[in-house]
C-alpha atoms as a PDB file:
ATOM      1  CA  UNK A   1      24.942  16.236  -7.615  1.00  0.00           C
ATOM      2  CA  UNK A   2      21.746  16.184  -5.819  1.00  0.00           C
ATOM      3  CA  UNK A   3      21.332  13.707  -2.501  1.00  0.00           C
ATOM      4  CA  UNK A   4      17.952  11.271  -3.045  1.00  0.00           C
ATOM      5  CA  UNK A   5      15.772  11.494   0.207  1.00  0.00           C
ATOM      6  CA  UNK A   6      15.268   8.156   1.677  1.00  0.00           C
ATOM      7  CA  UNK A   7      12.040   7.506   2.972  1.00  0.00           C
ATOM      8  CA  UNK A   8      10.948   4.525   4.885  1.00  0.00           C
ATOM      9  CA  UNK A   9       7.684   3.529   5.393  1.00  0.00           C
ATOM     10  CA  UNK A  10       5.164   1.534   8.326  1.00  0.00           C
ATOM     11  CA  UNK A  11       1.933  -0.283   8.046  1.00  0.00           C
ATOM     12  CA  UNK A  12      -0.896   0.957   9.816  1.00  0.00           C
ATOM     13  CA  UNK A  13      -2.941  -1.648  12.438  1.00  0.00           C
ATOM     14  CA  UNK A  14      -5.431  -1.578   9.562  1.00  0.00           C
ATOM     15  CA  UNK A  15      -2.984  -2.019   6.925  1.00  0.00           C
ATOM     16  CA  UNK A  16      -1.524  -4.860   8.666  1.00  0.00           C
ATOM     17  CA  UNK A  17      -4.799  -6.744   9.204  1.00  0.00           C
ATOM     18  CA  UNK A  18      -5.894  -6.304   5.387  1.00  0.00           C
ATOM     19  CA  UNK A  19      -2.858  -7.746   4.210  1.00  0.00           C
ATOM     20  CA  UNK A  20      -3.248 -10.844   6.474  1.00  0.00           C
ATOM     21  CA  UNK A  21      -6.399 -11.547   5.695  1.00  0.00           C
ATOM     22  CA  UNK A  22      -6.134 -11.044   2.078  1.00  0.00           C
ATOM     23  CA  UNK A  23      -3.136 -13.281   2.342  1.00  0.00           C
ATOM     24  CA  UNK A  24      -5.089 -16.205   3.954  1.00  0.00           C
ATOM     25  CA  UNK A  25      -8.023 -15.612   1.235  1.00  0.00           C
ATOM     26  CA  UNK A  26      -5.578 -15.976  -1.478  1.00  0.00           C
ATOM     27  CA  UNK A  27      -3.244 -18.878  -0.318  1.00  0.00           C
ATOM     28  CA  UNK A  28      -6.825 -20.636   0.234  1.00  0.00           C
ATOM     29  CA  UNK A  29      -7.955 -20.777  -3.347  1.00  0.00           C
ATOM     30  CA  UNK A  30      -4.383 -21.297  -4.753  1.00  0.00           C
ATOM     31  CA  UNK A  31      -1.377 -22.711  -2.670  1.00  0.00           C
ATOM     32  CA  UNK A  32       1.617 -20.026  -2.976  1.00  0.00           C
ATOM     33  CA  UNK A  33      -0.567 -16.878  -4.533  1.00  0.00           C
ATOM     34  CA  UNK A  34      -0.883 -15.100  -0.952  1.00  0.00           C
ATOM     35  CA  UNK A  35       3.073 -15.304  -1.089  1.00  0.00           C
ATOM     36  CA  UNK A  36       2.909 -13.716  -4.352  1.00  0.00           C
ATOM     37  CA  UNK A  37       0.152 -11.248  -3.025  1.00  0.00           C
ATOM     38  CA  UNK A  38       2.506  -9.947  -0.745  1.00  0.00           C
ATOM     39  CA  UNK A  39       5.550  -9.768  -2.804  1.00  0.00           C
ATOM     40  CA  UNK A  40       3.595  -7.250  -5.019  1.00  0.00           C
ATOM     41  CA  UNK A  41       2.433  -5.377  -2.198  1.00  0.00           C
ATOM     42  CA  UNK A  42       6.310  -4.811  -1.136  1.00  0.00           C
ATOM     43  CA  UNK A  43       7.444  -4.090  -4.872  1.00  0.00           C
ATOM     44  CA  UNK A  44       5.047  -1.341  -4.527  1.00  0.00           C
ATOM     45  CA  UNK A  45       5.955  -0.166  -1.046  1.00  0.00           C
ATOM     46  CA  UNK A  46       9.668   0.000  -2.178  1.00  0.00           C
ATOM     47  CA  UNK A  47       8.266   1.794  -5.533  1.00  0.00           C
ATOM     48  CA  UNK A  48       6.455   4.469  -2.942  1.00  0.00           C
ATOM     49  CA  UNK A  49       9.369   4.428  -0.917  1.00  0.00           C
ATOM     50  CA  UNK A  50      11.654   5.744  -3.603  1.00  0.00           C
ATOM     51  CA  UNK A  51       9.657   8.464  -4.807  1.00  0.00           C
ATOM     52  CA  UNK A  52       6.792   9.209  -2.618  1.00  0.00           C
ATOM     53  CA  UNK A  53       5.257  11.996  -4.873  1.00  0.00           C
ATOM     54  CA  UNK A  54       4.980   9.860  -7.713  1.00  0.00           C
ATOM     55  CA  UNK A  55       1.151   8.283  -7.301  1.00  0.00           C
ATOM     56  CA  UNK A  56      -1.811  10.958  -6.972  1.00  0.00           C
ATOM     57  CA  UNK A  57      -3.255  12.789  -4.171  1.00  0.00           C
ATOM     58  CA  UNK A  58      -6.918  11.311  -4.505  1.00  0.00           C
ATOM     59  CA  UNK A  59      -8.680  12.448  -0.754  1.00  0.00           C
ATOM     60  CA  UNK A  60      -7.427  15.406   1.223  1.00  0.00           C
ATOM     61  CA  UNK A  61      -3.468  14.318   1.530  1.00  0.00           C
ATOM     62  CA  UNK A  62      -4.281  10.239   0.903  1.00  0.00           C
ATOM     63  CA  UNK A  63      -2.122   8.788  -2.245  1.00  0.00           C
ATOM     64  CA  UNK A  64      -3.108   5.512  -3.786  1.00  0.00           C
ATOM     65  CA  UNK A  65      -1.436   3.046  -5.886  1.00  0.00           C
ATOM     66  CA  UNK A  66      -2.555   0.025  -7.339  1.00  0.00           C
ATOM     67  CA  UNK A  67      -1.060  -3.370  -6.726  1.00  0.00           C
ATOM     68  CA  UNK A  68      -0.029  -4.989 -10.667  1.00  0.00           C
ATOM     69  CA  UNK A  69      -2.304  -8.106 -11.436  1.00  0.00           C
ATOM     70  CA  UNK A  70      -4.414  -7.714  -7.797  1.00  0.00           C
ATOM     71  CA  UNK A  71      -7.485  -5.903  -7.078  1.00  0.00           C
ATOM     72  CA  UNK A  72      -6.105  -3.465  -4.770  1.00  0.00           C
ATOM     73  CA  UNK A  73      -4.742  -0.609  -3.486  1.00  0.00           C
ATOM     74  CA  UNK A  74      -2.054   0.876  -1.176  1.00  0.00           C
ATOM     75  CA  UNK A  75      -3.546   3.935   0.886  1.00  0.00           C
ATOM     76  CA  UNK A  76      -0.702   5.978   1.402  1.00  0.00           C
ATOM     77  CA  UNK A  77       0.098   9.740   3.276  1.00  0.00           C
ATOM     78  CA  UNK A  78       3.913  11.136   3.114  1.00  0.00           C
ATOM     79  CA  UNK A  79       5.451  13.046   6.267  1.00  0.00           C
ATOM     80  CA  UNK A  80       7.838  14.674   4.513  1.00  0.00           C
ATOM     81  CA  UNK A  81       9.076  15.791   7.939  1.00  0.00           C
ATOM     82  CA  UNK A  82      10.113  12.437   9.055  1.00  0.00           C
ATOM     83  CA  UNK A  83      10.786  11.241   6.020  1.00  0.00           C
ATOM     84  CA  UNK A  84       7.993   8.194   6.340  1.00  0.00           C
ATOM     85  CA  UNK A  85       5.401   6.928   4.362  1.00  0.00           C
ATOM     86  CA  UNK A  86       2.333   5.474   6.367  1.00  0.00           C
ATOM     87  CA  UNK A  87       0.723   2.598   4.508  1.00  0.00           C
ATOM     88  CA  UNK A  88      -2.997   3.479   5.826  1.00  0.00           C
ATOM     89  CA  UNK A  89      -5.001   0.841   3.809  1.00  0.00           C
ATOM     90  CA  UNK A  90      -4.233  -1.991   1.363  1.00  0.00           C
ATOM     91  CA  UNK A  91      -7.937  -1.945  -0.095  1.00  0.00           C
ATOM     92  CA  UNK A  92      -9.779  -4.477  -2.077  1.00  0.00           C
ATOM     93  CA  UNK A  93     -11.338  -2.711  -5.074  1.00  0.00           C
ATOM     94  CA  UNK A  94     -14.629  -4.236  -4.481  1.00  0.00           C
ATOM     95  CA  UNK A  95     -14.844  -2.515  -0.855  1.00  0.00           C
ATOM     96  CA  UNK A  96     -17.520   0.462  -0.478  1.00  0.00           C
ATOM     97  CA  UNK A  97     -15.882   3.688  -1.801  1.00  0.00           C
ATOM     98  CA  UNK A  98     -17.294   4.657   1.650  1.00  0.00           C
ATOM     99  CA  UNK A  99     -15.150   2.391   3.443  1.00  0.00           C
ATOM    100  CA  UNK A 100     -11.777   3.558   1.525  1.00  0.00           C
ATOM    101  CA  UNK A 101     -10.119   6.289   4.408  1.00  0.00           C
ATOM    102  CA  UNK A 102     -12.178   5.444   7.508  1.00  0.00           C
END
């Protein structure tokens, strides 16, 4: 029987900011939907987390998935070394394109 690799992932600075600002936009037009922001954001993360490979290579080595029922994306790179997935962006589909891996 084959062993699963367990992966475990960290947020990026960047990462970290989007996600707390997105919160605060979304808990200020509707009291409880930043909560449910970030729930999807860590359904996905676990999702990543379980099988890394499973979302496309879309820039260089960057992977992106998006987040059900919110405009966005998780910017994502494996280290297959370590066995972690960095969580570069959590992107807002209206962004610039140009904006998207900086």
């Amino acid at each position: 029987m084959e062993s699963k690799i367990i992966y475990s992932s960290i947020l990026s600075v960047r990462a970290e900011k989007e996600m707390s600002s997105s919160w605060d936009w979304y808990e200020e037009r509707q009291k409880g939907l930043g909560d449910r922001f970030i729930e999807e954001v860590i359904r996905k993360i676990s999702i990543v987390e379980d099988n890394p490979e499973l979302f496309p290579v879309k820039y260089k080595s960057y992977r992106e998935t998006m987040i059900a029922t919110f405009p966005m994306l998780i910017i994502y790179r494996i280290n297959k070394r370590k066995r972690i997935i960095r969580i570069v962006s959590v992107f807002h589909t209206a962004r610039s394109i140009k904006a998207k891996y900086q």
